[in-house]
Protein backbone atom coordinates (compact mmCIF):
# COMPACT_ATOMS: atom_id res chain seq x y z
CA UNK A 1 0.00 0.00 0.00
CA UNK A 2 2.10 3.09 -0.64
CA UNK A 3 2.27 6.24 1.46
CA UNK A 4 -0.74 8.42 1.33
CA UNK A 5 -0.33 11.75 -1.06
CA UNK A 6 -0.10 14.51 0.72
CA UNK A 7 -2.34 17.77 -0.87
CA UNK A 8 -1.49 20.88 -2.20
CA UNK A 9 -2.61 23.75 -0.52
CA UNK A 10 -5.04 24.55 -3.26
CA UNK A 11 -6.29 20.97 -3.13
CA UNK A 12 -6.87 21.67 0.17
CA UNK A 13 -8.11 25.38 -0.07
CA UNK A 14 -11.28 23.12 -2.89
CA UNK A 15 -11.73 20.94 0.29
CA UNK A 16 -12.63 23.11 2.71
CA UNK A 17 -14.84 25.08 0.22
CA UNK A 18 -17.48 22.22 0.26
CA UNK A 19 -17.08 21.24 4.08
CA UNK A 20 -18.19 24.22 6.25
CA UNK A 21 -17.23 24.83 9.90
CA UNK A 22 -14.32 22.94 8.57
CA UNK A 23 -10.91 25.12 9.19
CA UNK A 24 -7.10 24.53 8.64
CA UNK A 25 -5.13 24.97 11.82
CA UNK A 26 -1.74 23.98 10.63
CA UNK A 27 -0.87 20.82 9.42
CA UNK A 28 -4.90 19.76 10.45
CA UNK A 29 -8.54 20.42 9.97
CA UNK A 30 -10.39 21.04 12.61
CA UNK A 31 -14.15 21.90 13.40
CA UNK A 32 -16.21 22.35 16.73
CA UNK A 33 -19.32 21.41 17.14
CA UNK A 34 -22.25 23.29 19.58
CA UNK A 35 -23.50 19.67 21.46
CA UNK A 36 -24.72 18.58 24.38
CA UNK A 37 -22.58 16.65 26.07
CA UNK A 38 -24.47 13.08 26.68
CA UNK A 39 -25.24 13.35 22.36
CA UNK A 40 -21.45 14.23 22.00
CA UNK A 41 -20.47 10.97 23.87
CA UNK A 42 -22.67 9.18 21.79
CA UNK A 43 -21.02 10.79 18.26
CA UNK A 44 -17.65 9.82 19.84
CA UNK A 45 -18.42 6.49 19.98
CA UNK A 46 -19.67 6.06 16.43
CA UNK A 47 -16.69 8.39 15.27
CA UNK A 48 -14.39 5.59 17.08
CA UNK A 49 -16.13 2.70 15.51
CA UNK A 50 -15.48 4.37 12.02
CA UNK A 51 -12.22 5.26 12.71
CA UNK A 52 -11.60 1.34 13.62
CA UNK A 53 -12.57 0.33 10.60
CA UNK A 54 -11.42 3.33 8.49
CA UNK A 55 -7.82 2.69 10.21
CA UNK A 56 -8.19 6.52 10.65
CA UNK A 57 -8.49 8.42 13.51
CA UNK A 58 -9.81 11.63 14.96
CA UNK A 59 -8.35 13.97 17.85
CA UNK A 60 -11.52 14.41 19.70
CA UNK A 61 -11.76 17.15 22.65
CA UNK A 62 -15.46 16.26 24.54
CA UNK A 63 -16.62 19.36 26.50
CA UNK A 64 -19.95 20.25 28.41
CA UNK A 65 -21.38 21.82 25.74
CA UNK A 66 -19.15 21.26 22.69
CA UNK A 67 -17.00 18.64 20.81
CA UNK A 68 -13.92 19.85 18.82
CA UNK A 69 -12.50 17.03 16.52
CA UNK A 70 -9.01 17.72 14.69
CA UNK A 71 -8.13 15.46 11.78
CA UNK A 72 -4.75 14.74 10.14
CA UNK A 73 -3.06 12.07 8.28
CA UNK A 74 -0.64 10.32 11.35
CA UNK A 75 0.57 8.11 8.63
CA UNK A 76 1.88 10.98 6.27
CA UNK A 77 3.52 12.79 9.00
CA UNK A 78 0.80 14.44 10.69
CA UNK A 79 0.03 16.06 7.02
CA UNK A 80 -2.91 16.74 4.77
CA UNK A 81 -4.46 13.50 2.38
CA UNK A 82 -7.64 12.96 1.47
CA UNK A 83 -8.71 10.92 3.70
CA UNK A 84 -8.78 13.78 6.14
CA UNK A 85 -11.64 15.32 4.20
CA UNK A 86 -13.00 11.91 3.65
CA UNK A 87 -13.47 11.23 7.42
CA UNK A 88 -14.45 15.05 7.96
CA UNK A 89 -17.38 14.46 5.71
CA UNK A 90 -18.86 11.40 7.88
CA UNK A 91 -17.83 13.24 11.02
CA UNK A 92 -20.18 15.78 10.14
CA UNK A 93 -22.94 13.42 9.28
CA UNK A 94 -22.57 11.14 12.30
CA UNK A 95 -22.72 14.72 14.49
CA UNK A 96 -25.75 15.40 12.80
CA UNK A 97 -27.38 12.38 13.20
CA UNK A 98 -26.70 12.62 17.19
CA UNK A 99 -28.03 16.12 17.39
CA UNK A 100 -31.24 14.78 15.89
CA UNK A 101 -31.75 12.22 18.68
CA UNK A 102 -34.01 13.07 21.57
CA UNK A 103 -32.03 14.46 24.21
CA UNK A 104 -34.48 14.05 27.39
C-alpha cells in the first residue's frame, strides 16, 4: 500500500470550500461542534467505531457543551491527504445524526 499523497494547498483550499465549519489549523482540519454533552459521547463512539474500521483516527476534545474534533493524516507525518476530508465528511454526518436524537 504506498504512502498516502499529501495535498497541495489549493487541493486543500477546494476541500474546505465544500465542508463548512471545517478550518485549517496547521498541518490539520479542525471543526467544533455546539452539542450537548451526553449526544457528544454518543457521536464519539460512532466516530471511534469508524475510525476502527477506516484505520483513521480523529483527535476528539469532549466538553460540556461542545466537541472539537481535529483530523490529520498520522501516517503521512501528521500532514494533509484525502482521507482527512474523507473522514471530515462522515464526522459531520454522524454529528448530525446525534443532534437529531431526543435528548431528554
Amino acid at each position: 500500500m504506498g504512502e498516502p499523497r499529501l495535498l497541495t494547498h489549493e487541493e486543500i483550499a477546494e476541500h474546505l470550500a465544500v465542508l463548512p465549519g471545517w478550518e485549517q489549523v496547521d498541518d490539520a482540519i479542525t471543526r467544533t461542534y455546539p452539542i450537548r454533552y451526553h449526544a457528544a459521547v454518543a457521536a464519539i463512539v460512532t466516530i471511534a467505531d469508524l475510525a476502527r474500521r477506516s484505520l483513521h483516527h480523529a483527535d476528539l476534545d469532549l466538553r460540556i457543551d461542545h466537541l472539537r474534533v481535529g483530523i490529520t493524516t498520522h501516517d503521512a507525518g501528521n500532514r494533509l491527504t484525502a482521507a482527512d476530508f474523507d473522514l471530515a465528511r462522515r464526522v459531520d454526518e454522524i454529528v448530525a445524526a446525534h443532534q437529531a436524537l431526543p435528548l431528554d
